[in-house]
Protein backbone atom coordinates (compact mmCIF):
# COMPACT_ATOMS: atom_id res chain seq x y z
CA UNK A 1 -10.84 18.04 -15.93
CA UNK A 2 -10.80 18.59 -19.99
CA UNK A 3 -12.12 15.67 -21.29
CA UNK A 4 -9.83 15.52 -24.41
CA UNK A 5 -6.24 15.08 -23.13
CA UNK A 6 -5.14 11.85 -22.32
CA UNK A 7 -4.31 10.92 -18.65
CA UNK A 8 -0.27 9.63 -17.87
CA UNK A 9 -0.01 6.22 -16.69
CA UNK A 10 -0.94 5.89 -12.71
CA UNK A 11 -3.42 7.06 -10.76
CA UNK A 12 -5.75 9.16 -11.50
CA UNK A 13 -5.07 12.83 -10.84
CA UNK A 14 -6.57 13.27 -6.69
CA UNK A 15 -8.96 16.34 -8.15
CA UNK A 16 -10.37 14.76 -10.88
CA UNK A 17 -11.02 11.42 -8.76
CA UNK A 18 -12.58 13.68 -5.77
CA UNK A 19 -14.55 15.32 -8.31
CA UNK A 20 -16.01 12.06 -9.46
CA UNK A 21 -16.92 10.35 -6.16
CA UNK A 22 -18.53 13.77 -4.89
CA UNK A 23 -20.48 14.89 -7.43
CA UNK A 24 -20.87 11.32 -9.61
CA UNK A 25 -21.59 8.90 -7.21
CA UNK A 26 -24.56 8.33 -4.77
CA UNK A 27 -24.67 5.72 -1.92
CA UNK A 28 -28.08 5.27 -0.89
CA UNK A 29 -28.27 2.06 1.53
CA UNK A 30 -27.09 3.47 5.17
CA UNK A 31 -25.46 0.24 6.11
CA UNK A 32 -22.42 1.92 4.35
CA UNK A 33 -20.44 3.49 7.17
CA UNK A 34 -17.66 4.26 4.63
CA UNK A 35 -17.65 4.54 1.38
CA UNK A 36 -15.09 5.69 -0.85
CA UNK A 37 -12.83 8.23 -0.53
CA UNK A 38 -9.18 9.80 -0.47
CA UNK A 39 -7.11 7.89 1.57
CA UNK A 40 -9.90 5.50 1.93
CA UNK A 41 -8.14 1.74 2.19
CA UNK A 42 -11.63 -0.18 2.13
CA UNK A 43 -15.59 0.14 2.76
CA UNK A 44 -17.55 -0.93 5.46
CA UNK A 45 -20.78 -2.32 5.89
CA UNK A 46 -22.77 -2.88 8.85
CA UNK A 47 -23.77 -6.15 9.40
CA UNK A 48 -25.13 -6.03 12.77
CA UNK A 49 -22.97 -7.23 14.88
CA UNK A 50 -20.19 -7.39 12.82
CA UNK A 51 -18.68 -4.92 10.17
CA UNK A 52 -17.94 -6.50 6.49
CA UNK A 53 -14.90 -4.68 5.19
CA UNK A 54 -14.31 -4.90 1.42
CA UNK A 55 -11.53 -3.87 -0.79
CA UNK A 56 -9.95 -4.01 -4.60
CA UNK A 57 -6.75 -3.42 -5.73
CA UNK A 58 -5.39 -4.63 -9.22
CA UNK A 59 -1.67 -5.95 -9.34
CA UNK A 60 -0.40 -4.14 -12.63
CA UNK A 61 3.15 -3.69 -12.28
CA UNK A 62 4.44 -6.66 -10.87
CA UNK A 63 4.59 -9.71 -13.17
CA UNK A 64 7.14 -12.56 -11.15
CA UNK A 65 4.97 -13.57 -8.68
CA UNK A 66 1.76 -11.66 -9.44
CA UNK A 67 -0.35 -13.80 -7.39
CA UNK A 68 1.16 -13.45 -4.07
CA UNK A 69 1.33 -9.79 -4.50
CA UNK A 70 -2.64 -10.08 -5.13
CA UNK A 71 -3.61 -11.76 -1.93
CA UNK A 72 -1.17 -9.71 0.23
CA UNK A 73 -1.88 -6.25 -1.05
CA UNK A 74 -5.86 -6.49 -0.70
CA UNK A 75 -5.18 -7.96 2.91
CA UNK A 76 -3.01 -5.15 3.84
CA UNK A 77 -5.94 -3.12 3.56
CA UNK A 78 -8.55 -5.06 5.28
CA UNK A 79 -6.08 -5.18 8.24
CA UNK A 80 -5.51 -1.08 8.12
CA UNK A 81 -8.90 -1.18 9.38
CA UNK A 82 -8.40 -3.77 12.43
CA UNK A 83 -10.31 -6.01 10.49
CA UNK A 84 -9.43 -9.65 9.85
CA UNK A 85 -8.94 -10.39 6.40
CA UNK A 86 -11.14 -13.91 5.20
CA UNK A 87 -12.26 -14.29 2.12
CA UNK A 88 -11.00 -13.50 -1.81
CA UNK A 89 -11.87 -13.62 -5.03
CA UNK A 90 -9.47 -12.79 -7.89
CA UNK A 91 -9.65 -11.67 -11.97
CA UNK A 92 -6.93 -13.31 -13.68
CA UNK A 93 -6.64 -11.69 -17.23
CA UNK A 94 -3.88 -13.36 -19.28
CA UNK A 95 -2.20 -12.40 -22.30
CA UNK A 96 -3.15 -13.23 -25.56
CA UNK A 97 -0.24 -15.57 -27.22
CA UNK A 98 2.01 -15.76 -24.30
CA UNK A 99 0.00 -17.73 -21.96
CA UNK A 100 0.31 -21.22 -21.62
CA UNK A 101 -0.94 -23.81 -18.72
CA UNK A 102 2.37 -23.48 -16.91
CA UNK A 103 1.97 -19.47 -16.60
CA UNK A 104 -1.77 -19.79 -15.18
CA UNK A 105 -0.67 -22.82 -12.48
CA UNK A 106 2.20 -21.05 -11.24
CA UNK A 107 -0.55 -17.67 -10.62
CA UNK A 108 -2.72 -20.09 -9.23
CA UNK A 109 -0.39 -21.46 -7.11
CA UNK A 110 0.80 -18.48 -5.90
CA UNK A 111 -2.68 -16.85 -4.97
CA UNK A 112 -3.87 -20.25 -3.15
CA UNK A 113 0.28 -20.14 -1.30
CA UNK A 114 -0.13 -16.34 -0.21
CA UNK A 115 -3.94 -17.26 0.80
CA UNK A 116 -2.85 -19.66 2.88
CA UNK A 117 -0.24 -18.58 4.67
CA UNK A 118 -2.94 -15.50 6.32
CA UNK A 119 -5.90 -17.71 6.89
CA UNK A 120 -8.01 -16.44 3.83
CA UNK A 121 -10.17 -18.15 1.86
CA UNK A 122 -9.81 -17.99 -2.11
CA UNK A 123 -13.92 -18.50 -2.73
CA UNK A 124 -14.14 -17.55 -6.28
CA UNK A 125 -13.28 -15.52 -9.33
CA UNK A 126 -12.61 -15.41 -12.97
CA UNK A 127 -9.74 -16.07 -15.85
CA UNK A 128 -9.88 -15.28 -19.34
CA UNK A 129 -7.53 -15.01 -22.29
CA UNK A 130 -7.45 -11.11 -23.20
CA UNK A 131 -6.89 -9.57 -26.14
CA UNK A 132 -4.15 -6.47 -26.07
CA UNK A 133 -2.30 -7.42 -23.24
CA UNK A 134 1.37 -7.80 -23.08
CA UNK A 135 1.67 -9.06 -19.61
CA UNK A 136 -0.91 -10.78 -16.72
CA UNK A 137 -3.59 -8.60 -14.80
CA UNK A 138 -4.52 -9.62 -11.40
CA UNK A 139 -7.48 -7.97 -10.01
CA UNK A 140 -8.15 -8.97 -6.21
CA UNK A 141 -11.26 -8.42 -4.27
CA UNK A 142 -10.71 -9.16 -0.43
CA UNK A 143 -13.26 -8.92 2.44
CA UNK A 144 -12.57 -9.40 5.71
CA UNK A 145 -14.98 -8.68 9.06
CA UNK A 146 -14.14 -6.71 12.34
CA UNK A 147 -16.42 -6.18 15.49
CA UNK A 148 -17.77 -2.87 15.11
CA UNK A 149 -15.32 -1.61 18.12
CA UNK A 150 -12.62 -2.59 16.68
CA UNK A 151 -12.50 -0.78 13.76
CA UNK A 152 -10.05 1.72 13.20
CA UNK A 153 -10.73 4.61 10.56
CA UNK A 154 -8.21 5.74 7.81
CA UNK A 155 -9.07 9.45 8.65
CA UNK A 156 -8.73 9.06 12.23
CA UNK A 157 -5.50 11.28 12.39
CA UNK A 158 -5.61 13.95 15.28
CA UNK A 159 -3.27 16.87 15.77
CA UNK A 160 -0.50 15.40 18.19
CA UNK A 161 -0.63 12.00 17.26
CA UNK A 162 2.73 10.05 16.76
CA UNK A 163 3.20 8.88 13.51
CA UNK A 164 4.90 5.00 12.81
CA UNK A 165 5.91 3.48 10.43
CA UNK A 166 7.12 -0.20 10.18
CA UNK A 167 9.50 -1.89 8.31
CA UNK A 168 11.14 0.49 5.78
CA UNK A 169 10.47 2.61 2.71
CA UNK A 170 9.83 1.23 -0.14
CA UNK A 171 9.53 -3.19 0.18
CA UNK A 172 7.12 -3.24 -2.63
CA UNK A 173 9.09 -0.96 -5.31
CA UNK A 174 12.47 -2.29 -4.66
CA UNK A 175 11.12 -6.15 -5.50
CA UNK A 176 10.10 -4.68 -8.20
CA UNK A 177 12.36 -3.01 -9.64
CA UNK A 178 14.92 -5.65 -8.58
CA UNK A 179 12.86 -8.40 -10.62
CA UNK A 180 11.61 -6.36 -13.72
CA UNK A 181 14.64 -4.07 -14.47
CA UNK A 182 17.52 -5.55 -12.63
CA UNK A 183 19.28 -6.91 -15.27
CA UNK A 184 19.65 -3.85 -16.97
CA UNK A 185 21.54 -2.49 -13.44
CA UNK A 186 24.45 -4.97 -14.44
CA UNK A 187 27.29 -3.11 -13.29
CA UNK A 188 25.92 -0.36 -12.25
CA UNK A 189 24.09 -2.13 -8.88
CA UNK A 190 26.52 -5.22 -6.67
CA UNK A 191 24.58 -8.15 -8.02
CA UNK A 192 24.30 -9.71 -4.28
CA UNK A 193 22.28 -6.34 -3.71
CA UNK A 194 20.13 -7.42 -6.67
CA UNK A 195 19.82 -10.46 -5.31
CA UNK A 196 18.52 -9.20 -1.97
CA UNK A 197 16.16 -6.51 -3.48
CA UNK A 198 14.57 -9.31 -5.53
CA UNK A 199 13.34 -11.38 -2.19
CA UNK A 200 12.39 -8.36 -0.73
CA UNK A 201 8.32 -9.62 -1.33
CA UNK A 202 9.29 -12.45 1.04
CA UNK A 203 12.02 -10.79 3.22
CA UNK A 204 10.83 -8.12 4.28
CA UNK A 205 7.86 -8.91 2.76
CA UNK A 206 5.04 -6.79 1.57
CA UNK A 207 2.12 -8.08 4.21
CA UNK A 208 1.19 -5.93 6.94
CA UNK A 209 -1.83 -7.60 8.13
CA UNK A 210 0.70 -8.77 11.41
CA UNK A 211 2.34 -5.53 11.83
CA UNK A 212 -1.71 -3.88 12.06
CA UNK A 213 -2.49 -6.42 14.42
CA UNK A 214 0.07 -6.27 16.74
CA UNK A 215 -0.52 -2.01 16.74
CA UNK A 216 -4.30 -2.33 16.79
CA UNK A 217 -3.99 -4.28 20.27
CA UNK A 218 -0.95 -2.57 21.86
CA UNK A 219 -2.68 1.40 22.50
CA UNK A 220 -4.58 3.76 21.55
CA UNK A 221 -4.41 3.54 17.50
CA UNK A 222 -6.11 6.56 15.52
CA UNK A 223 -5.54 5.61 12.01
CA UNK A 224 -3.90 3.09 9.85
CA UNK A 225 -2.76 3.52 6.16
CA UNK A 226 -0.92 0.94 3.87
CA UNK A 227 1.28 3.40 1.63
CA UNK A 228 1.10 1.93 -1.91
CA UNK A 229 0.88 3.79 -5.30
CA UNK A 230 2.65 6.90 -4.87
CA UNK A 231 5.22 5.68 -1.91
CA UNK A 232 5.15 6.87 1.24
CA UNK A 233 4.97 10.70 0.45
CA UNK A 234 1.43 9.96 -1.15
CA UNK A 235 0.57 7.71 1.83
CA UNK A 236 1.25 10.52 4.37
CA UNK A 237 -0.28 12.78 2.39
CA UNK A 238 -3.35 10.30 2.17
CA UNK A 239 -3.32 9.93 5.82
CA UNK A 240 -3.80 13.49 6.91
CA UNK A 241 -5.77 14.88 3.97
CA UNK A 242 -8.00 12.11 5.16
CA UNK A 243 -8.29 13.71 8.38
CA UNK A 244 -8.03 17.37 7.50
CA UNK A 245 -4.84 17.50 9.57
CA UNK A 246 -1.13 18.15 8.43
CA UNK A 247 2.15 16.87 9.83
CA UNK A 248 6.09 16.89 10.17
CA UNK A 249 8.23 14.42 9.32
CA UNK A 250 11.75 13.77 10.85
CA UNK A 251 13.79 13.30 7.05
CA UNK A 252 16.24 11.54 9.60
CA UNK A 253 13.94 9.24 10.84
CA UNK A 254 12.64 8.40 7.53
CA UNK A 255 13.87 3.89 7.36
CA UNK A 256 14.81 3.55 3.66
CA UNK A 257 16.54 0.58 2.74
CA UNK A 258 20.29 0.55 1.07
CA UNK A 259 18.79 -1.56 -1.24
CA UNK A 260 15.73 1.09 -2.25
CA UNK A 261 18.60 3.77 -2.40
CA UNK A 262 20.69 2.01 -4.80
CA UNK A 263 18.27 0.93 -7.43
CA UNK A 264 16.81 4.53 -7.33
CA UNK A 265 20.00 6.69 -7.74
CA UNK A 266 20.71 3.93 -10.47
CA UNK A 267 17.18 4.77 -12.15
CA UNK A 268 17.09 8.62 -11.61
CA UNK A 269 14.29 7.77 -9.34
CA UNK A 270 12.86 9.25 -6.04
CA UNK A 271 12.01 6.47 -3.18
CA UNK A 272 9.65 9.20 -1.32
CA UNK A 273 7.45 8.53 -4.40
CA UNK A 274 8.04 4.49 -5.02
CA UNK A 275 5.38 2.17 -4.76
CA UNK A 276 5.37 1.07 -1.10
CA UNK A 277 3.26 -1.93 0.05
CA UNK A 278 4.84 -3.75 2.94
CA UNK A 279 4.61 -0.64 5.97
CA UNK A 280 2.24 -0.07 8.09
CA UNK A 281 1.65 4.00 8.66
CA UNK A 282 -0.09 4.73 11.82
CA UNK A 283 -1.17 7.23 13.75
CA UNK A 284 -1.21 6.98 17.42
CA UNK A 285 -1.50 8.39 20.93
CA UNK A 286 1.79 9.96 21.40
CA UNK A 287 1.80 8.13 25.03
CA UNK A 288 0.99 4.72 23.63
CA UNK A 289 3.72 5.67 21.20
CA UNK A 290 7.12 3.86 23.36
CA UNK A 291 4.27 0.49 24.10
CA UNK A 292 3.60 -0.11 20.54
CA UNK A 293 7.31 0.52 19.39
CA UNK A 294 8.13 -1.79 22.03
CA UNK A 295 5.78 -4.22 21.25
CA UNK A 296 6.60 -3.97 17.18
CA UNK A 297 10.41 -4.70 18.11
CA UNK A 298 9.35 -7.73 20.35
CA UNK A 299 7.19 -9.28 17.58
CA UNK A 300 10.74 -8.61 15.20
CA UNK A 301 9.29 -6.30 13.35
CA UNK A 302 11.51 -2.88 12.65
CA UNK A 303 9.64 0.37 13.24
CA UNK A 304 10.29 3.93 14.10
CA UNK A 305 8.36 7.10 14.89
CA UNK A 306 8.95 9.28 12.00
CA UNK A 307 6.76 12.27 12.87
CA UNK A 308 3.73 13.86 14.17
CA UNK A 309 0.37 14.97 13.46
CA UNK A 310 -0.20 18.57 13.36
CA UNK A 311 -3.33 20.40 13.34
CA UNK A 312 -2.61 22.57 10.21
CA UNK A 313 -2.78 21.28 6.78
CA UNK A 314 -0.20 20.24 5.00
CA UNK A 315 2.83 18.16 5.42
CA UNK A 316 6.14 19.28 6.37
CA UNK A 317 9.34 17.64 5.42
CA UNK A 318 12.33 18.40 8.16
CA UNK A 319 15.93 17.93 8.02
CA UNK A 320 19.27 19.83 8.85
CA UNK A 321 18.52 22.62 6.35
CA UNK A 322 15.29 23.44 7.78
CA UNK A 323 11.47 22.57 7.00
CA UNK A 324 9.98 21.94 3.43
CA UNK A 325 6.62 20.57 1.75
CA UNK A 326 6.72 16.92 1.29
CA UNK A 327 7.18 16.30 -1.96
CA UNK A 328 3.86 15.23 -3.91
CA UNK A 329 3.97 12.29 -6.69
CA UNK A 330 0.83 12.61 -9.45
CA UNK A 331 1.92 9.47 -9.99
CA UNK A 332 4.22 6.72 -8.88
CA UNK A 333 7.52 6.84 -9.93
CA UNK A 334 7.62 2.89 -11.62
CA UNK A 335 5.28 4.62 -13.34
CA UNK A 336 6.69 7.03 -14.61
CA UNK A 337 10.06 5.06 -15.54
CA UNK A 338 7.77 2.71 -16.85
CA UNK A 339 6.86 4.78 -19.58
CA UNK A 340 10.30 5.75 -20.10
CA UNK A 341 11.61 2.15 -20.91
């Protein structure tokens, strides 16, 4: 960590982070069961005879429908853990000279639509005019509660698990890039693809709080990630780092959409590394695997086993030409074009 050179838009760098939450950062009340850490979706606190999960997550990227991306994205991660997500509370900072009372109804709309629509509760929060932005900031704080067995850990993964994933790779990225760059793909992209990618939020959608219910109750579930920053290569990465296990992934097996291909061979970008809220990543008992599949399909919702959990580190990447690493992404690839625009 030099303390000099600027950091790259994104996350920060997984070393200097780990550094900071081992050696910075002491928890002392023991009702924490889990506090932060890589791969980590959400704390928990024991409450007796319930478990109070709690998570943050700041919508940055996104600015068409900023709100609804704030409710579901927190909730995705209360529901990783088999919790229920309940109650929120969202930051609305709002750009100085650009926002007028149309801008903050249509965000306030749009957190109290996405609220309802999963049972939560919008309790509190704060908005302010803020100097130096160019663009809203959402910053959501969820919290949700699970009976303590219920819960199901982010580092859970063991060697021989089957890994799922649901829906497709990457819901999140391609609404995104659909919405803030699409008309700059004029030409280059079919504009009824553009047109799909945009509703992607919706259809698809970027909630997984039904896809990790309908898992948590249908076998033996180890672990539950929501990919996000970084795509799913940063997600799988999360998931088994978390657990000090590796794994291989079937390239074949891999669901990316024909929408997510286009806008990224249009952008120069890679969809392994694209921001990817909207699947579920689990890892299960491989003979629970065919019950929960089955049950995913029932419910309508796409899923496939990509993979499995091996017991040495690292992740594997397999296709016709053989095994690889799995590429890794310092930083998500909107990113990164981000800063190239």
């Amino acid at each position: 960590m030099n303390a000099h050179i600027p950091y790259p838009v994104g996350k920060l760098p997984q070393a200097d982070l780990m550094h900071l939450l081992t050696h910075k950062l002491d928890i002392h009340d023991p009702r924490v069961l889990f506090g932060p850490g890589l791969g980590r979706d959400a704390a928990v606190i024991d409450f007796g005879d319930r478990y109070l999960v709690a998570k943050t997550d700041p919508i940055t990227f996104a600015t068409d429908e900023i709100g609804w991306y704030a409710v579901n994205v927190n909730a995705n991660d209360i529901a990783c853990l088999g919790a229920t997500p309940r109650w929120f509370i969202a930051t609305a900072l709002l750009p100085e000279g650009k926002t007028d009372p149309a801008m903050v109804e249509r965000i306030f709309m749009q957190l109290r639509d996405a609220s309802h629509e999963l049972g939560i509760s919008l309790v509190g929060g704060h908005t302010e005019i803020t100097y130096g932005l160019d663009r809203p900031i959402v910053v959501g704080a969820m919290f949700g509660e699970v009976p303590p067995e219920r819960l199901i850990r982010s580092d859970g993964a063991r060697p021989g698990d089957t890994l799922i994933l649901t829906k497709g790779v990457c819901i999140e990225g391609t609404a995104i890039l659909a919405q803030e760059v699409g008309a700059r793909l004029k030409g280059q992209v079919p504009p009824e693809l553009l047109t799909r990618a945009e509703g992607f939020l919706h259809t698809p959608g970027i909630s997984v709080v039904r896809d990790a219910a309908i898992v948590a109750r249908s076998g033996a579930v180890h672990a539950m990630h929501d990919p996000t920053e970084g795509g799913i290569a940063t997600g799988l990465h999360e998931i088994t780092e978390a657990a000090g296990v590796g794994a291989v992934i079937e390239a074949a097996t891999l669901p990316i959409y024909l929408e997510t291909q286009a806008l990224c061979a249009a952008l120069h970008l890679d969809p392994l590394g694209l921001i990817a809220s909207g699947s579920l990543l689990a890892a299960v008992a491989p003979e629970d695997a065919p019950t929960i599949l089955s049950a995913l399909h029932s419910a309508g919702i796409a899923a496939a086993a990509i993979g499995a959990v091996r017991a040495e580190p690292g992740v594997l990447l397999r296709d016709a030409a053989g095994e690889r690493p799995l590429p890794t992404f310092p930083r998500d690839e909107i990113a990164r074009l981000f800063e190239m625009l």
